[in-house]
N, C-alpha and C. Protein backbone atom coordinates (compact mmCIF):
# COMPACT_ATOMS: atom_id res chain seq x y z
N UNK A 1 108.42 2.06 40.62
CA UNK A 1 107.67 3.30 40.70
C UNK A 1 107.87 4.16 39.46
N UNK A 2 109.08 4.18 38.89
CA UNK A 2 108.96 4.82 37.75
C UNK A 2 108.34 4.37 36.67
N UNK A 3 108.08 3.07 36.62
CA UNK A 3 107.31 2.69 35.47
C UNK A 3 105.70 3.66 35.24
N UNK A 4 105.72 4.00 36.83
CA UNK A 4 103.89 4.21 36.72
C UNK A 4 103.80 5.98 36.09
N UNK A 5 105.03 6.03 36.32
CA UNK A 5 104.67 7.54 35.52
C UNK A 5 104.45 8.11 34.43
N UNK A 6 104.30 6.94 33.45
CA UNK A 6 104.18 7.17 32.15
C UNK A 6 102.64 6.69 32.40
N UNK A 7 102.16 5.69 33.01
CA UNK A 7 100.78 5.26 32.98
C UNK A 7 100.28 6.24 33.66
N UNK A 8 100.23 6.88 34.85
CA UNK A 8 99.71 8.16 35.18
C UNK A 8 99.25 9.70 34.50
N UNK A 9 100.73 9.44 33.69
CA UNK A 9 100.21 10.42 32.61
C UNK A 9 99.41 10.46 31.30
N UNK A 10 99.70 9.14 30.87
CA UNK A 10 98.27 8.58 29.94
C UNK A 10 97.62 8.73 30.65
N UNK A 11 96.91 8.31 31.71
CA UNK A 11 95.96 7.82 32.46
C UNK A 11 95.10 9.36 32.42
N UNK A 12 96.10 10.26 32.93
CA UNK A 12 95.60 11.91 32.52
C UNK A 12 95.21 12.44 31.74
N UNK A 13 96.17 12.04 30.64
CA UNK A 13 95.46 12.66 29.43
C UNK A 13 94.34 12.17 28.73
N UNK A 14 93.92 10.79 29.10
CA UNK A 14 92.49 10.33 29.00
C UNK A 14 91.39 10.79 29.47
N UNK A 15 91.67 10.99 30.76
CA UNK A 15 90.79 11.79 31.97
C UNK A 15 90.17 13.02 31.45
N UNK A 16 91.22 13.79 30.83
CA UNK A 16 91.05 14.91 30.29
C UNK A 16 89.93 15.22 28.98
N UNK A 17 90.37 14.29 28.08
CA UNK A 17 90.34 13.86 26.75
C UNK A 17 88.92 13.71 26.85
N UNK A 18 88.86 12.43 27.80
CA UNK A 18 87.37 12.24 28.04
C UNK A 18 86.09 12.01 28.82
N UNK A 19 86.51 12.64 29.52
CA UNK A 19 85.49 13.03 31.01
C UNK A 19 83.92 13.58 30.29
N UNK A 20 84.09 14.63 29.73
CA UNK A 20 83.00 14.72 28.80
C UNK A 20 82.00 13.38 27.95
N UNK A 21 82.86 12.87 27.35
CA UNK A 21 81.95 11.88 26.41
C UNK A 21 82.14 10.83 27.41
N UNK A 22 82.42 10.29 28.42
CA UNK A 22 82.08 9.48 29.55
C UNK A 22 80.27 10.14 30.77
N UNK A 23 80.47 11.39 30.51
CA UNK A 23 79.46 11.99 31.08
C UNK A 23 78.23 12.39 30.16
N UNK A 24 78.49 12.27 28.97
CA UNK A 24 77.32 12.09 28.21
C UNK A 24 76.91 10.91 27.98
N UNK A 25 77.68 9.97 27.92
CA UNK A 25 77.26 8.43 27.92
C UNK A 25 76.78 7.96 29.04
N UNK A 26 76.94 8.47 30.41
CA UNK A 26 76.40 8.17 31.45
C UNK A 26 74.91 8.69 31.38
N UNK A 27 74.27 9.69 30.69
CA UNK A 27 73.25 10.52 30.78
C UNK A 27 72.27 9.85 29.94
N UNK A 28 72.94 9.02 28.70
CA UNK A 28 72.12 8.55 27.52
C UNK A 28 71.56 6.96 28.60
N UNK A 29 72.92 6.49 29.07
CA UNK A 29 72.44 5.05 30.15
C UNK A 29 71.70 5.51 31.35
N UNK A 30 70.94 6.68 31.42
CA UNK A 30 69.77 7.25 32.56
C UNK A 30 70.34 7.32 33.96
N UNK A 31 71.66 7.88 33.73
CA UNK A 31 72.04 8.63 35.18
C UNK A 31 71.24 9.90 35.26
N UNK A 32 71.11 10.12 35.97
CA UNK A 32 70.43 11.81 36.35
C UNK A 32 71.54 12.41 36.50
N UNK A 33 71.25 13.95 35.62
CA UNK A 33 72.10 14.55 35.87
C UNK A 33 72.45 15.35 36.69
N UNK A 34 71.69 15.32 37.88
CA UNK A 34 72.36 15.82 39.58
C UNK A 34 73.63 15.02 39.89
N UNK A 35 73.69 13.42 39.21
CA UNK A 35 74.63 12.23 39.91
C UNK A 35 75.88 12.18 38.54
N UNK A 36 75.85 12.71 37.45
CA UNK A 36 76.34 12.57 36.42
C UNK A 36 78.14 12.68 36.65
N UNK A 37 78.45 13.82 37.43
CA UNK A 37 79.91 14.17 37.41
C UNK A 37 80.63 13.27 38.37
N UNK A 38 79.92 12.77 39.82
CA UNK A 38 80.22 11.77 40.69
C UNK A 38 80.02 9.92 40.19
N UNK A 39 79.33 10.09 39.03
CA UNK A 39 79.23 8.22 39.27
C UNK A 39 80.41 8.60 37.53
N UNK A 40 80.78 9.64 36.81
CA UNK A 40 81.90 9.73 35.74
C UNK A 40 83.01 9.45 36.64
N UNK A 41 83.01 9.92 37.95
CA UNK A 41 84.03 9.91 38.88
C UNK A 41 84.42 8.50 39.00
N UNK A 42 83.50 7.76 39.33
CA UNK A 42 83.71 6.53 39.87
C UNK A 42 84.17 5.58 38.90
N UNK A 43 83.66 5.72 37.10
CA UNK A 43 83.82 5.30 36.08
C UNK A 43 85.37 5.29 36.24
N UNK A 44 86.16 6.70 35.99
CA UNK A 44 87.39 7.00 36.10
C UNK A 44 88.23 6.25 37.11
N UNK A 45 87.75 6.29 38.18
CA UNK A 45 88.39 5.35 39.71
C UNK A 45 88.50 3.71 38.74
N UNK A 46 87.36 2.85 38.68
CA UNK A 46 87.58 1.80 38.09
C UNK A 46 88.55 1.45 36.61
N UNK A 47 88.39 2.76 35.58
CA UNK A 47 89.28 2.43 34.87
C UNK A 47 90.66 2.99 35.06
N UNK A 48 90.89 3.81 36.26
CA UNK A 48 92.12 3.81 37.31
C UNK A 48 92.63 2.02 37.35
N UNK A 49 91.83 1.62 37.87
CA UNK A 49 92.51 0.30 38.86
C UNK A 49 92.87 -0.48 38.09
N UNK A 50 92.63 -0.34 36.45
CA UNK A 50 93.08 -1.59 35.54
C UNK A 50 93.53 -0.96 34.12
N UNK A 51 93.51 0.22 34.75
CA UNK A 51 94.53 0.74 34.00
C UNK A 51 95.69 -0.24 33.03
N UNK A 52 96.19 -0.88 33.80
CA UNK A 52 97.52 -1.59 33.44
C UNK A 52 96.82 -2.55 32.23
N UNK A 53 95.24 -3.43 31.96
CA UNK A 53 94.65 -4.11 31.43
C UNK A 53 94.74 -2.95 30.08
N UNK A 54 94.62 -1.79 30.06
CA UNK A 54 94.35 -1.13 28.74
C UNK A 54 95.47 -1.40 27.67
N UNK A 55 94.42 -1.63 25.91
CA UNK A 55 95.80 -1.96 25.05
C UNK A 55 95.63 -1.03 24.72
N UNK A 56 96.72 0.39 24.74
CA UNK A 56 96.67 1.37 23.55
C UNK A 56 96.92 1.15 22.32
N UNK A 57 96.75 0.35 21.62
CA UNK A 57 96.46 0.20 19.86
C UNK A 57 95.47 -0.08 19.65
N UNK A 58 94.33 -0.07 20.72
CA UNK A 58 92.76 0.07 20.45
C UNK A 58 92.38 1.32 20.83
N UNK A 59 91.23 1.84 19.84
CA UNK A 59 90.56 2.84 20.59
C UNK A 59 89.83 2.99 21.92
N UNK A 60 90.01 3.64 22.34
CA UNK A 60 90.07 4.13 23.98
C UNK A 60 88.49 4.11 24.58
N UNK A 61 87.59 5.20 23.80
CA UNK A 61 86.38 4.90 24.14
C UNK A 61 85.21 3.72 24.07
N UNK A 62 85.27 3.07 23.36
CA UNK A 62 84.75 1.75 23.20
C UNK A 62 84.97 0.93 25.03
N UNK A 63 86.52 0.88 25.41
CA UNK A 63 86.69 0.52 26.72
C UNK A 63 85.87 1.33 27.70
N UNK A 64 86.05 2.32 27.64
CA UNK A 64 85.45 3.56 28.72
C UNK A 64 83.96 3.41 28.58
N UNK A 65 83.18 2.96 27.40
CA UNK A 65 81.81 2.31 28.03
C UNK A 65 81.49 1.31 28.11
N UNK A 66 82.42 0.65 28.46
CA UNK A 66 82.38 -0.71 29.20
C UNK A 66 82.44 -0.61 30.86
N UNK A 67 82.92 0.44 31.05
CA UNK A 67 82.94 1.08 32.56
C UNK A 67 81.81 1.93 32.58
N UNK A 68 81.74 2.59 31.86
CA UNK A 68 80.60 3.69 32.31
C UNK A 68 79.32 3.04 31.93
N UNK A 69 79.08 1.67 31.48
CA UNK A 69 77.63 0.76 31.37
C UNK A 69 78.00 -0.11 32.78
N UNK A 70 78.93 -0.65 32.92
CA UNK A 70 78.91 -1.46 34.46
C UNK A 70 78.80 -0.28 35.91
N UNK A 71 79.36 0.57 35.59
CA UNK A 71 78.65 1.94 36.41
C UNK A 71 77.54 2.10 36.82
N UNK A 72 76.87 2.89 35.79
CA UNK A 72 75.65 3.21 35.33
C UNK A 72 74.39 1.73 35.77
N UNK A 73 74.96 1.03 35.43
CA UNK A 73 74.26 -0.65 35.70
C UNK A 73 74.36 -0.62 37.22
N UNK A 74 75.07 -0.31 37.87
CA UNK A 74 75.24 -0.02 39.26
C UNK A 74 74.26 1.16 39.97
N UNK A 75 74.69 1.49 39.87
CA UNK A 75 74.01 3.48 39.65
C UNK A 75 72.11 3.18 39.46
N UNK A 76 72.26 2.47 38.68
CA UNK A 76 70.34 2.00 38.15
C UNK A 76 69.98 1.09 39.62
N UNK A 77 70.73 0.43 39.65
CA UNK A 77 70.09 -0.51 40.74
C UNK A 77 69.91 0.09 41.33
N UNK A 78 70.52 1.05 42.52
CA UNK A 78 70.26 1.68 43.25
C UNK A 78 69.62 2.82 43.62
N UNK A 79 68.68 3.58 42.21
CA UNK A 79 68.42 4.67 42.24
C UNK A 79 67.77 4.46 41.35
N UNK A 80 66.56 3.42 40.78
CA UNK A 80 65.48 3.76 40.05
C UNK A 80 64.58 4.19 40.08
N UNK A 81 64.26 4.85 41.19
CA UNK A 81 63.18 5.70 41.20
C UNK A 81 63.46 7.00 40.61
N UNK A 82 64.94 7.72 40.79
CA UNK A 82 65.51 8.54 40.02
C UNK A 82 65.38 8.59 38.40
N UNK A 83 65.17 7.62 37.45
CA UNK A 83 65.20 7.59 36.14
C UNK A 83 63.73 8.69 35.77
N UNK A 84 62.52 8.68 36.32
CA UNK A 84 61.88 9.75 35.87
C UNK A 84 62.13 10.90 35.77
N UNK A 85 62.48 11.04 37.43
CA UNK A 85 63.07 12.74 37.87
C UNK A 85 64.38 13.06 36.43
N UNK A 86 65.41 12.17 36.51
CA UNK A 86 66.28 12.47 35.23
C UNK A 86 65.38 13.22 33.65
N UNK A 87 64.56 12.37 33.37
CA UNK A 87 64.09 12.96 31.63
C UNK A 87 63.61 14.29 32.06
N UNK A 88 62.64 14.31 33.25
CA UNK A 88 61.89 15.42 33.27
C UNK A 88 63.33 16.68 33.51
N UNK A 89 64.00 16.45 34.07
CA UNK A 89 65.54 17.23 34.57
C UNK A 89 65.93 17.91 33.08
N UNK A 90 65.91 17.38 32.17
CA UNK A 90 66.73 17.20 31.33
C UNK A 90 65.50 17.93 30.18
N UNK A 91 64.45 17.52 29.98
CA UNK A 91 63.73 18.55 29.35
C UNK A 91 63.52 19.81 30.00
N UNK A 92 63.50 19.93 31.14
CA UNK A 92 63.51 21.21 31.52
C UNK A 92 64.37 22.57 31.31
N UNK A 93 65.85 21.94 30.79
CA UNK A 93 66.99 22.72 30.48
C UNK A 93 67.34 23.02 29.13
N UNK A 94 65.47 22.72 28.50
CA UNK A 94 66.09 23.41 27.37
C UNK A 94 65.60 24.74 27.38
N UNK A 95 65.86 25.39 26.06
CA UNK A 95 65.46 26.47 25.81
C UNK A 95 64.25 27.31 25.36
N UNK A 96 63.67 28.27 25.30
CA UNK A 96 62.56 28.39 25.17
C UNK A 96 62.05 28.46 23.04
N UNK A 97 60.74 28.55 22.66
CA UNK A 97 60.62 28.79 21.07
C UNK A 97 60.09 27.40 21.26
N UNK A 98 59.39 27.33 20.14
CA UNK A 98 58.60 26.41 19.30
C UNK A 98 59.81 25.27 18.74
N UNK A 99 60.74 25.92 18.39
CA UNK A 99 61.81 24.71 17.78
C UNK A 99 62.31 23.77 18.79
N UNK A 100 62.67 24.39 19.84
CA UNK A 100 63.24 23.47 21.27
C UNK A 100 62.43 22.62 21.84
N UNK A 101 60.82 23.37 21.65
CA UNK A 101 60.56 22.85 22.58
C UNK A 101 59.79 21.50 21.50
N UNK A 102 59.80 21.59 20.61
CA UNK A 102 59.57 20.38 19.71
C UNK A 102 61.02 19.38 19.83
N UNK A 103 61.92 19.90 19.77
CA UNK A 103 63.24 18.78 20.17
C UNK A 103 63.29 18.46 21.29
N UNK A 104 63.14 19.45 21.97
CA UNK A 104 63.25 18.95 24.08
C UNK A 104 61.50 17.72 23.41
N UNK A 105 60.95 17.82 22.81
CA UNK A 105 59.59 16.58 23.23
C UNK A 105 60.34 15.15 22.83
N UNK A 106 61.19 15.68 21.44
CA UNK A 106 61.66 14.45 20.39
C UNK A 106 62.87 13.82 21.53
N UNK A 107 63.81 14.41 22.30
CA UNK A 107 65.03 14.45 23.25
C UNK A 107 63.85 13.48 24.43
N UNK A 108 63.13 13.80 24.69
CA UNK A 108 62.36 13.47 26.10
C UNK A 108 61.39 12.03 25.39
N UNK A 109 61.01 12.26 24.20
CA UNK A 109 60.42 10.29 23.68
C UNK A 109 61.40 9.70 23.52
N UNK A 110 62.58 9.99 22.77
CA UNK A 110 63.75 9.10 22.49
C UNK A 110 64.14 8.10 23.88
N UNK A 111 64.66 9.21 25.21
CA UNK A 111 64.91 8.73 26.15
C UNK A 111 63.74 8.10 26.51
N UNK A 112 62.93 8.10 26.67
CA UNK A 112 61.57 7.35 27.10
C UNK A 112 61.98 5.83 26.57
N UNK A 113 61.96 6.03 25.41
CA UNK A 113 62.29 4.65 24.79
C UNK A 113 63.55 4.05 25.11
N UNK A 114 64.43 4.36 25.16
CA UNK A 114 65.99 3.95 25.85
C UNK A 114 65.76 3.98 27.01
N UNK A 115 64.76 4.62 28.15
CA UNK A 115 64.68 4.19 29.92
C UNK A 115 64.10 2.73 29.91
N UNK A 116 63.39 2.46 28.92
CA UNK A 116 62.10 1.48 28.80
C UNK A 116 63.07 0.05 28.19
N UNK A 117 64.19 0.31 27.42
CA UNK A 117 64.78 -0.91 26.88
C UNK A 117 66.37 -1.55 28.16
N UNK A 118 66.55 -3.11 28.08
CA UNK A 118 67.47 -3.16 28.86
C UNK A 118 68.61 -2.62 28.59
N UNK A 119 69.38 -2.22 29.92
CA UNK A 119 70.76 -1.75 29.35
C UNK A 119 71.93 -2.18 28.47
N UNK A 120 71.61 -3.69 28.86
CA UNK A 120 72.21 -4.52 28.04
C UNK A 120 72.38 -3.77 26.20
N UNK A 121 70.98 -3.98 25.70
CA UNK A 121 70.71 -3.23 24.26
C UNK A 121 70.52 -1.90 24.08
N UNK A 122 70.14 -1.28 25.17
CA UNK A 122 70.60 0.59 25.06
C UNK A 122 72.10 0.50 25.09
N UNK A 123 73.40 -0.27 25.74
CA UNK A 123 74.16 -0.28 25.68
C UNK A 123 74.97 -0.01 23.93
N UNK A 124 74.55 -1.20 23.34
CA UNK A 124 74.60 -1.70 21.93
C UNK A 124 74.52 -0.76 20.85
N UNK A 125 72.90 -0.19 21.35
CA UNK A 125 72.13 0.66 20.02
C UNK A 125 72.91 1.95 20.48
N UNK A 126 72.91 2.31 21.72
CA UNK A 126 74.17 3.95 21.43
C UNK A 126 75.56 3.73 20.92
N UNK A 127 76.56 2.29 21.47
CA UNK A 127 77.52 1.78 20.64
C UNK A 127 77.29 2.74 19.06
N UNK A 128 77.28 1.52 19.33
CA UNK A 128 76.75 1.04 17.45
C UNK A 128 76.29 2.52 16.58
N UNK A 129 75.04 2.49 16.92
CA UNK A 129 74.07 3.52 16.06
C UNK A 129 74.38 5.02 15.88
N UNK A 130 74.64 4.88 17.37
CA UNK A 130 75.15 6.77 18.06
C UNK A 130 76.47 7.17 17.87
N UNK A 131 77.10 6.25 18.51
CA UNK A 131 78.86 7.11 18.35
C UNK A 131 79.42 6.16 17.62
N UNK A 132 79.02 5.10 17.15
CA UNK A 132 79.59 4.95 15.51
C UNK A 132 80.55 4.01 15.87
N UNK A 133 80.92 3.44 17.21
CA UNK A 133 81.46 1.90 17.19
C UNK A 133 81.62 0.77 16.20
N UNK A 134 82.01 0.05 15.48
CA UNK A 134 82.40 -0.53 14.57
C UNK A 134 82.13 -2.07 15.73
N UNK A 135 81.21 -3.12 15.17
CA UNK A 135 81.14 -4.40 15.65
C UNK A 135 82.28 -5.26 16.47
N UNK A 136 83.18 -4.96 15.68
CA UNK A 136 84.63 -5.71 15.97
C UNK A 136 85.07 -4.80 17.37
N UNK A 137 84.90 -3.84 17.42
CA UNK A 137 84.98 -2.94 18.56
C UNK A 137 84.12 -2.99 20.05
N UNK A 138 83.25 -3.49 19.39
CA UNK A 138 81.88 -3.87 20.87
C UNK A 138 82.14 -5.46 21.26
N UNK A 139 82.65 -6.02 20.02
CA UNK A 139 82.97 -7.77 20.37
C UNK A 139 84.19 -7.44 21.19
N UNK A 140 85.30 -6.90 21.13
CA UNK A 140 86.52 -6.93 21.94
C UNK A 140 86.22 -6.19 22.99
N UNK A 141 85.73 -5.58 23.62
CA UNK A 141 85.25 -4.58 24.61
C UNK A 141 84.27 -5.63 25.60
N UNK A 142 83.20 -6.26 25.07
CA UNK A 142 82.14 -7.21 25.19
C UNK A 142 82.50 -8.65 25.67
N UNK A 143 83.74 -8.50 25.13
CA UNK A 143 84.10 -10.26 24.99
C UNK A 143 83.62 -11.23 24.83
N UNK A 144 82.73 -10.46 23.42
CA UNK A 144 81.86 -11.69 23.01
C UNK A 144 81.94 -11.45 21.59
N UNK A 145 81.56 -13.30 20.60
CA UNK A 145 81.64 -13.30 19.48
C UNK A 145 81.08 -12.15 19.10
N UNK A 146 81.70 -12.20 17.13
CA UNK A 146 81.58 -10.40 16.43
C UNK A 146 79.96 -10.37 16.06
N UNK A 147 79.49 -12.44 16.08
CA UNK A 147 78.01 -12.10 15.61
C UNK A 147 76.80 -12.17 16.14
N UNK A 148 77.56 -12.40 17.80
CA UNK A 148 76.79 -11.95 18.98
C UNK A 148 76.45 -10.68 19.16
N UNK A 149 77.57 -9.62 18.86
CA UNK A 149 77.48 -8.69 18.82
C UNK A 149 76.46 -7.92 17.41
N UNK A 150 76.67 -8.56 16.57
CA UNK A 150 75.25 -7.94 15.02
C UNK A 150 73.98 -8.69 15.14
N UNK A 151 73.71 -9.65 16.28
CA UNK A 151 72.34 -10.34 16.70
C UNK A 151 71.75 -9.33 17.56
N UNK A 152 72.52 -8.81 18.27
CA UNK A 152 72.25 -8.27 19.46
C UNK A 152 72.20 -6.55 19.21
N UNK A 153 72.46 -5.77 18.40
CA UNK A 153 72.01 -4.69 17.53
C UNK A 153 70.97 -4.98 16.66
N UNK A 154 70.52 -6.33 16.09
CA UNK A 154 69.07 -6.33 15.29
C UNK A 154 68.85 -6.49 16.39
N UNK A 155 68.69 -7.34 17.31
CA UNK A 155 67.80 -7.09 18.62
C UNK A 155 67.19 -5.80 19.49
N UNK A 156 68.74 -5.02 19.66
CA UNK A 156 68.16 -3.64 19.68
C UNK A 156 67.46 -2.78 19.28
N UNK A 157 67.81 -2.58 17.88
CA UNK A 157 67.09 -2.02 16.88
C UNK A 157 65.32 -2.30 16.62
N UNK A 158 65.41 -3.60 17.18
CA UNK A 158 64.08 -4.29 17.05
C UNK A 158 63.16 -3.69 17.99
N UNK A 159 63.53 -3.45 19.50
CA UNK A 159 63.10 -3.29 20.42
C UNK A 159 62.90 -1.40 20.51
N UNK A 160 64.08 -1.13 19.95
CA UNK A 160 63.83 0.52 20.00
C UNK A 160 62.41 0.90 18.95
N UNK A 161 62.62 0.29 18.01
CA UNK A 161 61.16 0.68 16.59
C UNK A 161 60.18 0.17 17.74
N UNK A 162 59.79 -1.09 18.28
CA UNK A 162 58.50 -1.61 18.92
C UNK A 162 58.59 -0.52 19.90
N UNK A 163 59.42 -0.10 20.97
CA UNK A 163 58.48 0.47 21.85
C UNK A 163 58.24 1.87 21.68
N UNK A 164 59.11 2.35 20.60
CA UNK A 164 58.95 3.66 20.30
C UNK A 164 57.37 4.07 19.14
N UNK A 165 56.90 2.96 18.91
CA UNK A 165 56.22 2.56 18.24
C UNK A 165 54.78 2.39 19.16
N UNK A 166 55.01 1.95 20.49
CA UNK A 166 54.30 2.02 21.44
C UNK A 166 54.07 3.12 22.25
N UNK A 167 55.10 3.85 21.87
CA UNK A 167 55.23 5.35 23.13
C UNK A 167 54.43 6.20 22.31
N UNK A 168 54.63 6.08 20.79
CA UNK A 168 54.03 7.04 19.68
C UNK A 168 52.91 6.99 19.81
N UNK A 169 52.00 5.65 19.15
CA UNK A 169 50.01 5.06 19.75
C UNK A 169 49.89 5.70 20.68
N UNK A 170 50.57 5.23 21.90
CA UNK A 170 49.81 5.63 23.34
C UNK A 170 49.91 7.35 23.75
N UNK A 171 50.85 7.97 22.86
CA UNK A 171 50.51 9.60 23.16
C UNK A 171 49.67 10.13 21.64
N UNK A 172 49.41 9.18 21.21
CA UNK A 172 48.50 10.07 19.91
C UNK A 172 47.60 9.94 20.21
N UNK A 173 47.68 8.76 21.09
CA UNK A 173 45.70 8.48 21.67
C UNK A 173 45.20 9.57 22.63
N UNK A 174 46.35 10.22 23.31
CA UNK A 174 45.88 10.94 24.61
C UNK A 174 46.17 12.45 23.80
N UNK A 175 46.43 12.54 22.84
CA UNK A 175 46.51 13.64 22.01
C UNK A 175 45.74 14.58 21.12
């Protein structure tokens, strides 16, 4: 029993550390944010239970969306009819002016295009692109080769330009 008190208290100061960027990463993988603080919850519960699996001489978050994409991957199955209600949720909270509401449009196509791609490669392209994951970091997390992992970001990348590319045509036409 005493061993666990040092893992408890890491375990805390992670919690702490990063409950936030676990709950924004849940929001970018199309949780709605009515469900956002309860399925971070659940993220936390699972990387509770294997806790003991964590190496601290790796960085920490790279693991934590490996939970909060098998989550969230959970969370989708069960609640896709929710992914609309989410963007519209989420443009609604912005602010008012011409500048916002040109970013709340750019904030509301982006996600359009990331609801529309699998999680699998929205997984990848926020990795990677967004918070700046390093390859070698998504391969050990992934447990998959390093050039599975740089196939599978041109893949992403590929798919984000095409359909964003498609979302663009089809609202200039109705524009």
């Amino acid at each position: 029993m005493v061993s666990q008190v040092p893992h408890q208290t890491q375990f805390d100061e992670i919690f702490e550390a990063e409950f936030d960027y676990v709950c924004h990463t849940l929001r970018r993988f199309g949780v709605a944010e009515r469900d956002v603080e309860d399925v971070a919850q659940d993220v936390f519960l699972g990387v509770h239970r294997r806790f003991q699996e964590y190496d601290p001489s790796r960085p920490v978050r790279p693991w934590l969306v490996a939970f909060a994409f098998r989550t969230a991957s959970n969370y989708r199955r069960g609640r896709k009819r929710r992914e609309s209600r989410a963007v519209a949720e989420d443009a609604a909270h912005t602010g008012d002016g011409r500048a916002d509401a040109a970013q709340a449009d750019r904030r509301r196509m982006v996600q359009s295009v990331l609801d529309q791609m699998s999680l699998e490669r929205k997984m990848i392209l926020l990795m990677y692109d967004v918070d700046g994951h390093t390859a070698a970091e998504i391969a050990h997390v992934l447990e998959v080769p390093l050039n599975t992992v740089y196939s599978r970001i041109r893949l992403a990348r590929r798919e984000f330009r095409t359909l964003g590319a498609d979302l663009f045509n089809a609202e200039s036409s109705h524009g």
